[in-house]
N, C-alpha and C. Protein backbone atom coordinates (compact mmCIF):
# COMPACT_ATOMS: atom_id res chain seq x y z
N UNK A 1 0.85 -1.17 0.00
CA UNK A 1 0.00 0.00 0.00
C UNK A 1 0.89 1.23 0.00
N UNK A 2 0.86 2.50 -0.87
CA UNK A 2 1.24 3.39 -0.75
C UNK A 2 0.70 4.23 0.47
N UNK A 3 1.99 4.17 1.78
CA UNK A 3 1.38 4.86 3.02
C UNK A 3 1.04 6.42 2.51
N UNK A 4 2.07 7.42 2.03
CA UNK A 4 1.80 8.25 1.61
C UNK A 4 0.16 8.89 1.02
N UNK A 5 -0.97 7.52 0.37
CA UNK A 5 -1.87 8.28 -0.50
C UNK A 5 -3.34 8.01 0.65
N UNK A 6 -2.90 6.96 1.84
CA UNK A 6 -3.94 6.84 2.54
C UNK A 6 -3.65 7.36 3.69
N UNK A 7 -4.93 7.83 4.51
CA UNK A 7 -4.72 8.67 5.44
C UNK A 7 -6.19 7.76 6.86
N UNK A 8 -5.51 7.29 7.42
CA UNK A 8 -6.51 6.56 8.66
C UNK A 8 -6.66 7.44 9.76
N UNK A 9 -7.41 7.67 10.69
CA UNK A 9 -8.04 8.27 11.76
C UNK A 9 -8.43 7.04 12.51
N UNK A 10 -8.19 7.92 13.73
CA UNK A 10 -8.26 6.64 15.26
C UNK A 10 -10.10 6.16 14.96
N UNK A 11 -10.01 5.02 15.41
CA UNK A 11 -11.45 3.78 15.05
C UNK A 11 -11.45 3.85 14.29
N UNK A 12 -10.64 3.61 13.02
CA UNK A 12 -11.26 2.86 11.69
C UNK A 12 -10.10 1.98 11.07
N UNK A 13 -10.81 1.25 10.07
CA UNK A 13 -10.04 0.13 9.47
C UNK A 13 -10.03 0.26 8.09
N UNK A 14 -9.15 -0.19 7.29
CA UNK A 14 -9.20 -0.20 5.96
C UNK A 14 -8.71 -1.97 5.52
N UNK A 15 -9.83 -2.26 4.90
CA UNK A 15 -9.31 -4.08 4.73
C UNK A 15 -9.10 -3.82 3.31
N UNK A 16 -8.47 -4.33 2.60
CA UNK A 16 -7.85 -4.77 1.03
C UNK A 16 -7.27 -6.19 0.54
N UNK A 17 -8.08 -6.33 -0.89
CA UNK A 17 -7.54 -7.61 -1.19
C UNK A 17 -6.52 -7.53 -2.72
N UNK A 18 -5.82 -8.25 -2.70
CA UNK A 18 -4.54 -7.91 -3.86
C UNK A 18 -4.46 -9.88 -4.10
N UNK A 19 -4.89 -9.62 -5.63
CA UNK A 19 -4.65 -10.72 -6.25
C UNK A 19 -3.76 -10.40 -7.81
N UNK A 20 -2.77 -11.54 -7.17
CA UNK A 20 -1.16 -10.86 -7.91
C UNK A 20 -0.59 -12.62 -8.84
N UNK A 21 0.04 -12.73 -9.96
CA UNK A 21 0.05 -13.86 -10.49
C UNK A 21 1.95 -13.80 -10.07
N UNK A 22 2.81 -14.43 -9.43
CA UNK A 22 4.15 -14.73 -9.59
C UNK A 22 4.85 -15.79 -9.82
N UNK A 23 5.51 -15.90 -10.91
CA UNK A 23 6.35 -16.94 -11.38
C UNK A 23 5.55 -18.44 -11.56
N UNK A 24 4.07 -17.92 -11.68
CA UNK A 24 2.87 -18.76 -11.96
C UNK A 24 2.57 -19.35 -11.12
N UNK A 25 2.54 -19.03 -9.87
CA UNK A 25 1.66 -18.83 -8.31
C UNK A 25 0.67 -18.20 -8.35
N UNK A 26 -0.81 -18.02 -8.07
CA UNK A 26 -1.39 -16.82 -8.10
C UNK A 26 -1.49 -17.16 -6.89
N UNK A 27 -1.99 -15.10 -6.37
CA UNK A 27 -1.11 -15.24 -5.12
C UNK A 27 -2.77 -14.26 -4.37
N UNK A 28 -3.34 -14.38 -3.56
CA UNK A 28 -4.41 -13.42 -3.42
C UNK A 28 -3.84 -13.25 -1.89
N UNK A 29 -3.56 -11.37 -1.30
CA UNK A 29 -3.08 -11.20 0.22
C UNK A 29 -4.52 -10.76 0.40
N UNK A 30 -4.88 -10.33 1.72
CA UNK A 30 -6.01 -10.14 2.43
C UNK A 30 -5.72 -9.35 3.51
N UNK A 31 -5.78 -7.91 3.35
CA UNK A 31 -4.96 -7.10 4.28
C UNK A 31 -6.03 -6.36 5.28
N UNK A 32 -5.60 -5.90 6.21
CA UNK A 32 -6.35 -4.70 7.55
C UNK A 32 -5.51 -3.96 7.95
N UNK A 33 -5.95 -2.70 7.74
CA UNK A 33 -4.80 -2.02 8.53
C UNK A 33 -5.60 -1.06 9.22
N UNK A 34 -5.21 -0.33 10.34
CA UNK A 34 -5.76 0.74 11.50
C UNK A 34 -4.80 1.65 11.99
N UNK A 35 -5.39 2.87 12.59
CA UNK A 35 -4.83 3.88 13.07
C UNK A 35 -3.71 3.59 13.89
N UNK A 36 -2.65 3.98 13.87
CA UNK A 36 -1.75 4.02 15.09
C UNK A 36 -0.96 5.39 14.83
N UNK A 37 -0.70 5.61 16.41
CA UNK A 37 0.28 6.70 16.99
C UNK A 37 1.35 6.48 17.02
N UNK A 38 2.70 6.97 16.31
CA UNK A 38 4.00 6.61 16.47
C UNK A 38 4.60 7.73 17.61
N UNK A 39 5.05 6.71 18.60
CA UNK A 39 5.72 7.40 19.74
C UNK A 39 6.86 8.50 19.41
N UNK A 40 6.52 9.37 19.97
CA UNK A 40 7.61 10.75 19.84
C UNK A 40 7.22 11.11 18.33
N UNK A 41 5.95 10.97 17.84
CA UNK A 41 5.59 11.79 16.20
C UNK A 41 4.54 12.51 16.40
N UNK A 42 4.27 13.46 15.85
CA UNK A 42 3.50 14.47 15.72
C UNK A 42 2.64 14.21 14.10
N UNK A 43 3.46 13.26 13.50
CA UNK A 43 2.98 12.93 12.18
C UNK A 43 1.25 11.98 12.38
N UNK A 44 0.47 12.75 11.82
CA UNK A 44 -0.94 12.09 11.66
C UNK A 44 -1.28 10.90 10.79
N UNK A 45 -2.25 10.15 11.07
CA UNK A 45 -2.74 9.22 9.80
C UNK A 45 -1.77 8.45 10.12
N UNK A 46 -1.08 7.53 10.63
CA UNK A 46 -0.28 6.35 10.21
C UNK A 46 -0.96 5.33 10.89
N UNK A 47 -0.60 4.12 10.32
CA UNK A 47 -1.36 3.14 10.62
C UNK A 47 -0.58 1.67 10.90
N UNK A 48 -0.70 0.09 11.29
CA UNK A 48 -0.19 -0.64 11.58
C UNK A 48 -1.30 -1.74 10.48
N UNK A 49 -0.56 -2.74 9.74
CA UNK A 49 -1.10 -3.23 9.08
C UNK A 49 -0.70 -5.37 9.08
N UNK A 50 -2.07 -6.16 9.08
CA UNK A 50 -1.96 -7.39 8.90
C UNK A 50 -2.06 -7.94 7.52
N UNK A 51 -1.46 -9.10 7.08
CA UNK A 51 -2.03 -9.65 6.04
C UNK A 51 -1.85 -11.28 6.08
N UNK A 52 -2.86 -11.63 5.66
CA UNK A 52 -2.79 -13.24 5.41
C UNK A 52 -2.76 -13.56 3.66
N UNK A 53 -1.51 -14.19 3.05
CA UNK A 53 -1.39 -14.71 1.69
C UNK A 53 -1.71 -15.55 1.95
N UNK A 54 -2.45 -15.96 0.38
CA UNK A 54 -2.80 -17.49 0.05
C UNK A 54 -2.17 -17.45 -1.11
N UNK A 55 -1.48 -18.89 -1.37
CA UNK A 55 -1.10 -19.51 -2.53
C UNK A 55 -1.49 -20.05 -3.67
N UNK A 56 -2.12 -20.02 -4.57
CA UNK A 56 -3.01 -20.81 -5.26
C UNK A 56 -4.18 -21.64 -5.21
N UNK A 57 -4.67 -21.43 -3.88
CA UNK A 57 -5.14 -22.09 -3.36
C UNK A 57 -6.53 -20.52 -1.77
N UNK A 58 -7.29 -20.44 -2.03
CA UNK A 58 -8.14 -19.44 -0.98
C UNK A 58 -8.76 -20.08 0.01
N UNK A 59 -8.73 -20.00 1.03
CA UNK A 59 -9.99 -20.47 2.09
C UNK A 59 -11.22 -19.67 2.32
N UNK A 60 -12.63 -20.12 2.53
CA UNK A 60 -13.64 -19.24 2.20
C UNK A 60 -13.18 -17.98 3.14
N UNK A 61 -13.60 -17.06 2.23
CA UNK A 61 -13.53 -15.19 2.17
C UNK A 61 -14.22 -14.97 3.98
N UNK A 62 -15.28 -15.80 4.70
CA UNK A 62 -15.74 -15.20 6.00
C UNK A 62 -14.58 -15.49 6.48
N UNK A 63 -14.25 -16.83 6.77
CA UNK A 63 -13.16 -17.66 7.62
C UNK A 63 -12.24 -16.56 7.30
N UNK A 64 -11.52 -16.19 6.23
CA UNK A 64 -10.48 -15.46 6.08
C UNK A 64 -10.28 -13.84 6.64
N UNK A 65 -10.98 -13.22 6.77
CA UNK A 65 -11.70 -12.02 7.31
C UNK A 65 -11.77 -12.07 8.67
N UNK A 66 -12.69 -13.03 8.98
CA UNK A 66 -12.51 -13.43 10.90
C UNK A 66 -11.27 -13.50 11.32
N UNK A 67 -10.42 -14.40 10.26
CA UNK A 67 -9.34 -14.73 11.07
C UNK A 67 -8.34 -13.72 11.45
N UNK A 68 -7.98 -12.75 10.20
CA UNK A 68 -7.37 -11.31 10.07
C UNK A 68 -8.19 -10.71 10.45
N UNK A 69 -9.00 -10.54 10.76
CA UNK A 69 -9.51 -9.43 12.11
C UNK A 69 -9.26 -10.28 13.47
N UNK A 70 -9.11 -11.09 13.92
CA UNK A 70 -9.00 -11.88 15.12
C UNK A 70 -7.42 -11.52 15.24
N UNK A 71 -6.40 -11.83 14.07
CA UNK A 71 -5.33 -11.45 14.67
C UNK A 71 -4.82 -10.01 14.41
N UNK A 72 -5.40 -9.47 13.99
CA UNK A 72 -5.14 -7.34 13.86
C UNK A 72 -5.53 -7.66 15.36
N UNK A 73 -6.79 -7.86 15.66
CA UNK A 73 -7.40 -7.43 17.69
C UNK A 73 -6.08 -7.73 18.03
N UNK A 74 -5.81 -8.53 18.03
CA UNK A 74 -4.56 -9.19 18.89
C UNK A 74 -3.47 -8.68 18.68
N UNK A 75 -3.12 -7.83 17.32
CA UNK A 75 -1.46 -7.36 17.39
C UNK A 75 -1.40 -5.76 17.93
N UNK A 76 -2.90 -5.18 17.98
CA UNK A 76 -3.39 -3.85 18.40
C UNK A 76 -2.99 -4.13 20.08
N UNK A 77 -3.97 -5.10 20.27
CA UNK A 77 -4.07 -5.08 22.08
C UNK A 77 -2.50 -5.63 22.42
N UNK A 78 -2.02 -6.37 22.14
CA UNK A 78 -0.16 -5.98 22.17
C UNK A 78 0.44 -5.71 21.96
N UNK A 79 0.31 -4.58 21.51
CA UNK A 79 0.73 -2.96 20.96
C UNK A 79 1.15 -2.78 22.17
N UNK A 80 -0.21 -1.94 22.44
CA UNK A 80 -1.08 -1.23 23.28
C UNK A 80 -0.27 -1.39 24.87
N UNK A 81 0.04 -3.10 24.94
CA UNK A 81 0.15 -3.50 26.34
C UNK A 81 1.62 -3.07 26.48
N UNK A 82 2.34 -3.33 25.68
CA UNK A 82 3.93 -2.81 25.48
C UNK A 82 4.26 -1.76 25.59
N UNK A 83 3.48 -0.92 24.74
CA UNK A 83 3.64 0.57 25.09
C UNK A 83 3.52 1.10 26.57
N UNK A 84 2.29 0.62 27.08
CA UNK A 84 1.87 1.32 28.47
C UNK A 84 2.90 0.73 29.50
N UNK A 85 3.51 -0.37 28.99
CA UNK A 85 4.45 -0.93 30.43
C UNK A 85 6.13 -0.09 30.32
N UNK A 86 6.26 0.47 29.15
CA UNK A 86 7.00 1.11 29.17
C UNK A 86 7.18 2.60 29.97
């Protein structure tokens, strides 16, 4: 994703799917990404981003979605926990 052309605000998400053919793999990623604050920046809009690739091969689109949102919750809330113990 070009960070530069997107711009996120705290509570929201941006999910994206990228289906890409390599060296005759087709390749479909399944991305989420959300607001985050970079410590000691004043810079707005940046964000922290998941993705799950599949290989030639997709698992149904809900399952896949749940699952990358199940682990974004999870890399947010241990963010979150790291930061504050610091």
């Amino acid at each position: 994703m070009k960070t530069d052309a997107i711009r996120l605000f705290p509570n929201s998400r941006l999910y994206s799917i990228r289906k890409e053919s390599v060296n005759g793999n087709d390749l479909v990623a399944y991305s989420v990404y959300s607001f985050a604050k970079e410590q000691g920046s004043e810079r707005g809009g940046t964000f922290i981003g998941s993705s799950l690739l599949f290989s030639n091969k997709v698992a149904e689109e809900a399952i896949t979605v749940n699952c990358l949102t199940e682990f974004h919750d999870y890399l947010e809330k241990e963010m979150c926990n790291r930061i504050s113990l610091r």
